[in-house]
C-alpha atoms as a PDB file:
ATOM      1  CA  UNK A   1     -16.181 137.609 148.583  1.00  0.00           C
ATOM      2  CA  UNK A   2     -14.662 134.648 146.241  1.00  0.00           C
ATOM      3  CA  UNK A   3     -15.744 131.375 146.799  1.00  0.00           C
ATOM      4  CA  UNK A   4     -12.901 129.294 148.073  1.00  0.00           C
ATOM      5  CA  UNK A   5     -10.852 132.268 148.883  1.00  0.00           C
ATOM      6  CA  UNK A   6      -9.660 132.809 152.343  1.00  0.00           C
ATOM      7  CA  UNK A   7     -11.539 135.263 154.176  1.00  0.00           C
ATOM      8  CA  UNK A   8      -9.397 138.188 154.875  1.00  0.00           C
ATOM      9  CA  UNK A   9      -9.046 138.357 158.800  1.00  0.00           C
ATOM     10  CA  UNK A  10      -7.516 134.761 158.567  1.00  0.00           C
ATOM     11  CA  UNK A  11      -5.018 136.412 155.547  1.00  0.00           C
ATOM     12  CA  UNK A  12      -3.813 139.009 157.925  1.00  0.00           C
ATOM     13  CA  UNK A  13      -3.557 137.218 160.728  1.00  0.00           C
ATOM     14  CA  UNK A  14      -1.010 134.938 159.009  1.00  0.00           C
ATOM     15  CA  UNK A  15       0.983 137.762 157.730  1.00  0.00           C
ATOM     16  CA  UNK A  16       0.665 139.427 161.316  1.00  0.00           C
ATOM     17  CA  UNK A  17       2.185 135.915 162.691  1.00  0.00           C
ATOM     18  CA  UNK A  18       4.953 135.467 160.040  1.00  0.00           C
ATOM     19  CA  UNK A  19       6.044 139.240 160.504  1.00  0.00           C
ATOM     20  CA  UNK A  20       5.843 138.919 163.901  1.00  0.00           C
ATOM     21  CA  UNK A  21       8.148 136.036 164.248  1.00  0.00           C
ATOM     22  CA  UNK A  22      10.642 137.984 161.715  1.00  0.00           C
ATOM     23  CA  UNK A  23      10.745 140.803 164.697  1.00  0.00           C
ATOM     24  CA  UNK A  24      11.043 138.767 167.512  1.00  0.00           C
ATOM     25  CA  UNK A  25      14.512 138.737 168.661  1.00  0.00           C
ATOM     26  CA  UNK A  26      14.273 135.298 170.621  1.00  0.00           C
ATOM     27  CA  UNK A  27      13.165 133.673 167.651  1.00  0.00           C
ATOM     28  CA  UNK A  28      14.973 131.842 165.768  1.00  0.00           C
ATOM     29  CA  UNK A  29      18.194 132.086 168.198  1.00  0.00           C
ATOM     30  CA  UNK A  30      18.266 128.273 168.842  1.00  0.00           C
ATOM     31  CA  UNK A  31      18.746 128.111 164.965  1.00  0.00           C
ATOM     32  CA  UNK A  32      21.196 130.872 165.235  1.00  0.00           C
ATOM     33  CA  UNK A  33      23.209 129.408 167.909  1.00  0.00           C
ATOM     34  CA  UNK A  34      23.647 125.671 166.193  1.00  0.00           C
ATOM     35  CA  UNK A  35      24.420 127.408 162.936  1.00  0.00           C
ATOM     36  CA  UNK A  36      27.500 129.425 164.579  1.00  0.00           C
ATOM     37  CA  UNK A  37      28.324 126.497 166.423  1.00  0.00           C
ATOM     38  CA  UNK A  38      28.521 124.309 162.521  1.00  0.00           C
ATOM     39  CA  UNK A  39      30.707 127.477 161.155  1.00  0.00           C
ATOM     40  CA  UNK A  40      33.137 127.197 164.158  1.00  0.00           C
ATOM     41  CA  UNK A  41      33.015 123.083 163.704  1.00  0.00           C
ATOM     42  CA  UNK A  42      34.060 123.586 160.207  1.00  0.00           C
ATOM     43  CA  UNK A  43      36.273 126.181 160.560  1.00  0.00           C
ATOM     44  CA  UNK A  44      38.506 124.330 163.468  1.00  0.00           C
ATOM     45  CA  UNK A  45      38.590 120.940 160.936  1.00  0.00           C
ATOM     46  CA  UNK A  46      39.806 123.746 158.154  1.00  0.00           C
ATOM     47  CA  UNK A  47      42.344 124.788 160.070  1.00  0.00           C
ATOM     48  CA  UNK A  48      42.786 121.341 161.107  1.00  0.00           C
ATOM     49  CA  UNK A  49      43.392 120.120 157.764  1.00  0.00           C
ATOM     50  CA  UNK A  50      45.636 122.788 157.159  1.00  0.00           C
ATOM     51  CA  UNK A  51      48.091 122.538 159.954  1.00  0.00           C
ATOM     52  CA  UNK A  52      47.754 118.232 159.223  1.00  0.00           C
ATOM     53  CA  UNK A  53      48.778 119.507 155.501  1.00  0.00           C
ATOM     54  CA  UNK A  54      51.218 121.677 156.303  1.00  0.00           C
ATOM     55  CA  UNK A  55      53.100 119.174 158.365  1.00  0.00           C
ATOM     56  CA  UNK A  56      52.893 116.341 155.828  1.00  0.00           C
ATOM     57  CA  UNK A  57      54.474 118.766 153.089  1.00  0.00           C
ATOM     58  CA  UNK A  58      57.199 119.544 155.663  1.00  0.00           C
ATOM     59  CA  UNK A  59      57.881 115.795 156.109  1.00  0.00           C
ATOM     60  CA  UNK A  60      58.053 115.462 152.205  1.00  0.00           C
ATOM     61  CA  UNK A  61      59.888 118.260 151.860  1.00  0.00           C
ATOM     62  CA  UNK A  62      62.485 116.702 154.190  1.00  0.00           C
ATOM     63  CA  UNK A  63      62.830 113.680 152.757  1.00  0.00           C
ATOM     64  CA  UNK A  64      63.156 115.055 149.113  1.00  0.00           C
ATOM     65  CA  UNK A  65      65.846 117.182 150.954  1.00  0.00           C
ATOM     66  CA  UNK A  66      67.575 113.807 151.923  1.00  0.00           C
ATOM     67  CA  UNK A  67      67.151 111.875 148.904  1.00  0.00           C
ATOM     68  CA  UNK A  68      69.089 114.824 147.065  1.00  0.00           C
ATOM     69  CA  UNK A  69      71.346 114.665 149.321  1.00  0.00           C
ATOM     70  CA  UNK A  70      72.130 110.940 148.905  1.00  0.00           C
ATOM     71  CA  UNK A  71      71.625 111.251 144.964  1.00  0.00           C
ATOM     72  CA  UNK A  72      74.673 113.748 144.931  1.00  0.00           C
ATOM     73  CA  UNK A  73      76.709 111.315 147.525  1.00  0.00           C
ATOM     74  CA  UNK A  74      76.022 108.512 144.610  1.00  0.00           C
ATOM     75  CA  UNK A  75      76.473 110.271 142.151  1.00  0.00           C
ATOM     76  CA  UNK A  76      80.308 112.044 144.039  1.00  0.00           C
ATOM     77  CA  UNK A  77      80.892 107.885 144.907  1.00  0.00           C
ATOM     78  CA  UNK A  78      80.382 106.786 141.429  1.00  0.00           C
ATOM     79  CA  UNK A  79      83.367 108.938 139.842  1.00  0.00           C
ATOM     80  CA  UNK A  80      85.576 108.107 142.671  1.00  0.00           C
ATOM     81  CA  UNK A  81      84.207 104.079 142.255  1.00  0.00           C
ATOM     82  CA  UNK A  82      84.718 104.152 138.334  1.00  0.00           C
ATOM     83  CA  UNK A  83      88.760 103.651 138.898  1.00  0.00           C
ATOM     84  CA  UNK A  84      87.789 100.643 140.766  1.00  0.00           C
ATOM     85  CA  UNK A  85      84.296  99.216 138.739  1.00  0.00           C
ATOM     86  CA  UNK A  86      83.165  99.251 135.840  1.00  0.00           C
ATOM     87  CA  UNK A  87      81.042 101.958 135.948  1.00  0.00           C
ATOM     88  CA  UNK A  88      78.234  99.751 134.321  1.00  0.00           C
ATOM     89  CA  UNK A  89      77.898  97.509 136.691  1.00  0.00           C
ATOM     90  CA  UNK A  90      78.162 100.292 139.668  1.00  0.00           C
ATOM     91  CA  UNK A  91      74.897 102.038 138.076  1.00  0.00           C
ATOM     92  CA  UNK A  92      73.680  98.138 138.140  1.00  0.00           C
ATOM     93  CA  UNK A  93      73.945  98.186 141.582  1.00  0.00           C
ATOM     94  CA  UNK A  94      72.261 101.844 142.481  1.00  0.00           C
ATOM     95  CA  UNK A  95      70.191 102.541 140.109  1.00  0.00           C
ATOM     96  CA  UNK A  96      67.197  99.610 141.288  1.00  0.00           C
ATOM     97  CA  UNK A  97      67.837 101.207 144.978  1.00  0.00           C
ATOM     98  CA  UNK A  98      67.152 104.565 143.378  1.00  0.00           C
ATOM     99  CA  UNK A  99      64.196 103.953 140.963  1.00  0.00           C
ATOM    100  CA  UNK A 100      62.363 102.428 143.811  1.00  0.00           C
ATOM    101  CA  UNK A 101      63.253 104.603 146.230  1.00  0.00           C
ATOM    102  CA  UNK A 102      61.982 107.614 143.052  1.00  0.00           C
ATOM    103  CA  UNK A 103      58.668 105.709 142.743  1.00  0.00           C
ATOM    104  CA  UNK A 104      57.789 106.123 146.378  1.00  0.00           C
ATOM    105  CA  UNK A 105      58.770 109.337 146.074  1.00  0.00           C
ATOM    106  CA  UNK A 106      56.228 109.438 143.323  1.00  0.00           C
ATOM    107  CA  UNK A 107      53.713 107.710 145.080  1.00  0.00           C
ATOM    108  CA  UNK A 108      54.030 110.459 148.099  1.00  0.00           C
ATOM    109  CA  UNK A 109      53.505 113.173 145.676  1.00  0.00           C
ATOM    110  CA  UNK A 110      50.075 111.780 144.482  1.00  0.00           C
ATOM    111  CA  UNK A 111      49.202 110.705 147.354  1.00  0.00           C
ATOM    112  CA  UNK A 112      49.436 114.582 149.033  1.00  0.00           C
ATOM    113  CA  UNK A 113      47.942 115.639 146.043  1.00  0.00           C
ATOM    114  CA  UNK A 114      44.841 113.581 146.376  1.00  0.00           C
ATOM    115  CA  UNK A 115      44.989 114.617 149.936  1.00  0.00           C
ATOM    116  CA  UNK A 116      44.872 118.273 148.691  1.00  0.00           C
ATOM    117  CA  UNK A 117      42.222 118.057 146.492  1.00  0.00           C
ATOM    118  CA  UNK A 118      39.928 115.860 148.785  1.00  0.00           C
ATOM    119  CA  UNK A 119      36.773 117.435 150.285  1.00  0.00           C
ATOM    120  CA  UNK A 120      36.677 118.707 153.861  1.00  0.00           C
ATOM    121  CA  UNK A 121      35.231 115.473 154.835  1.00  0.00           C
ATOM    122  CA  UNK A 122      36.896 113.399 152.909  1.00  0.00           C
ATOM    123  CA  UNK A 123      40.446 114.478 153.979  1.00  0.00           C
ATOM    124  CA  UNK A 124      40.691 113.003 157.392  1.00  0.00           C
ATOM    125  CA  UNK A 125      40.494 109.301 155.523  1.00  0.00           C
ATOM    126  CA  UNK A 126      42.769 110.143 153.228  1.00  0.00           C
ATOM    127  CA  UNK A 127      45.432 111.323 155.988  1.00  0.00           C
ATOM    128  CA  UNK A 128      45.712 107.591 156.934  1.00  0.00           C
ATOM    129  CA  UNK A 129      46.764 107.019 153.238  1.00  0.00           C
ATOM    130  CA  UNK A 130      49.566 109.585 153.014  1.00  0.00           C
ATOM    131  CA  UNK A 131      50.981 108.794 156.013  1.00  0.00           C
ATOM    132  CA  UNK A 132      51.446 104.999 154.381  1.00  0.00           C
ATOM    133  CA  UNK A 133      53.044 106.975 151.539  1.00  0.00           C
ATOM    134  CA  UNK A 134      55.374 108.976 153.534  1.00  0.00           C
ATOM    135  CA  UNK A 135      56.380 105.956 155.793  1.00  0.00           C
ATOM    136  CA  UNK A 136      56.758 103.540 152.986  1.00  0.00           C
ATOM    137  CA  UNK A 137      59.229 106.216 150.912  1.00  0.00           C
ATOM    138  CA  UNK A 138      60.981 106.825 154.567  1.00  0.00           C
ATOM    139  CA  UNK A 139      61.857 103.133 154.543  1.00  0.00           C
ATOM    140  CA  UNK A 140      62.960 103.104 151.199  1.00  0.00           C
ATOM    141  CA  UNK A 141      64.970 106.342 151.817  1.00  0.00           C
ATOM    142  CA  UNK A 142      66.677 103.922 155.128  1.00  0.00           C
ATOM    143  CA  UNK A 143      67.319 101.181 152.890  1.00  0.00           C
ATOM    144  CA  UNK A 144      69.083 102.948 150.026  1.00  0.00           C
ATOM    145  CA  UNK A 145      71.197 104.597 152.614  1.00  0.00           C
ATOM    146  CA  UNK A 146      72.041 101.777 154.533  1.00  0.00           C
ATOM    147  CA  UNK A 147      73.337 100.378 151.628  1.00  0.00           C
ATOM    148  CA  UNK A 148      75.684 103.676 150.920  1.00  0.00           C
ATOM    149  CA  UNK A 149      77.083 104.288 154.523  1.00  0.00           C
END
């Protein structure tokens, strides 16, 4: 026998004790157990996320669906409007409504694209922040058609 080496018997009975604890079908199933219970945590905030996602894109959507819709309106008022303004001074008048109401609209877009990109944890921060996008381009959307009713 080496000196310093472990004696044998103790060897084997390690091994025994590791394989042992590999057969063992008790073992290891609190481990087992709180590792399914993290991949069903983490797959309920996936699909979390998604359905959150899902709905803000169907809000956006929406509102670019209105803002078209009052960007053709404008656009049908300003030919009618030119017999009766100069058209200068009608695209004066719109245009500053529009830009801003385009730069929230741009602001939305980043911000859901930030919220896309975010990690799982990350994203449930970030949903505060593109709701404040798609509110603050919903007000703008109100103002600039309050001003074309």
């Amino acid at each position: 026998m080496l000196k310093g080496a472990p004696p044998v018997n103790k060897l084997i009975g390690v091994l025994a004790i590791c394989f042992s604890l590999l057969l063992c079908p008790s073992c290891g199933t609190r481990q087992d157990a709180a590792h399914q219970n993290e991949i069903k945590e983490n797959e309920s905030a996936r699909q979390e996320r998604e359905r959150c996602q899902d709905q803000i894109e169907a809000r956006l959507a929406e509102l670019d669906r209105q803002i078209d819709a009052l960007t053709k309106k404008i656009e049908d008022e300003s030919r009618e409007d030119r017999t009766k303004l100069r058209w200068e001074e009608y695209r004066a008048r719109t245009q500053e409504r529009m830009d801003e109401l385009n730069r929230r609209r741009e602001d939305a877009r980043r911000e859901l694209e930030k919220f896309r990109n975010s990690s799982q944890d990350a994203w449930q921060s970030m949903q505060g922040e593109m709701n404040v996008a798609l509110q603050n381009l919903k007000v703008a959307f109100d103002q600039a058609a309050a001003k074309f009713k």
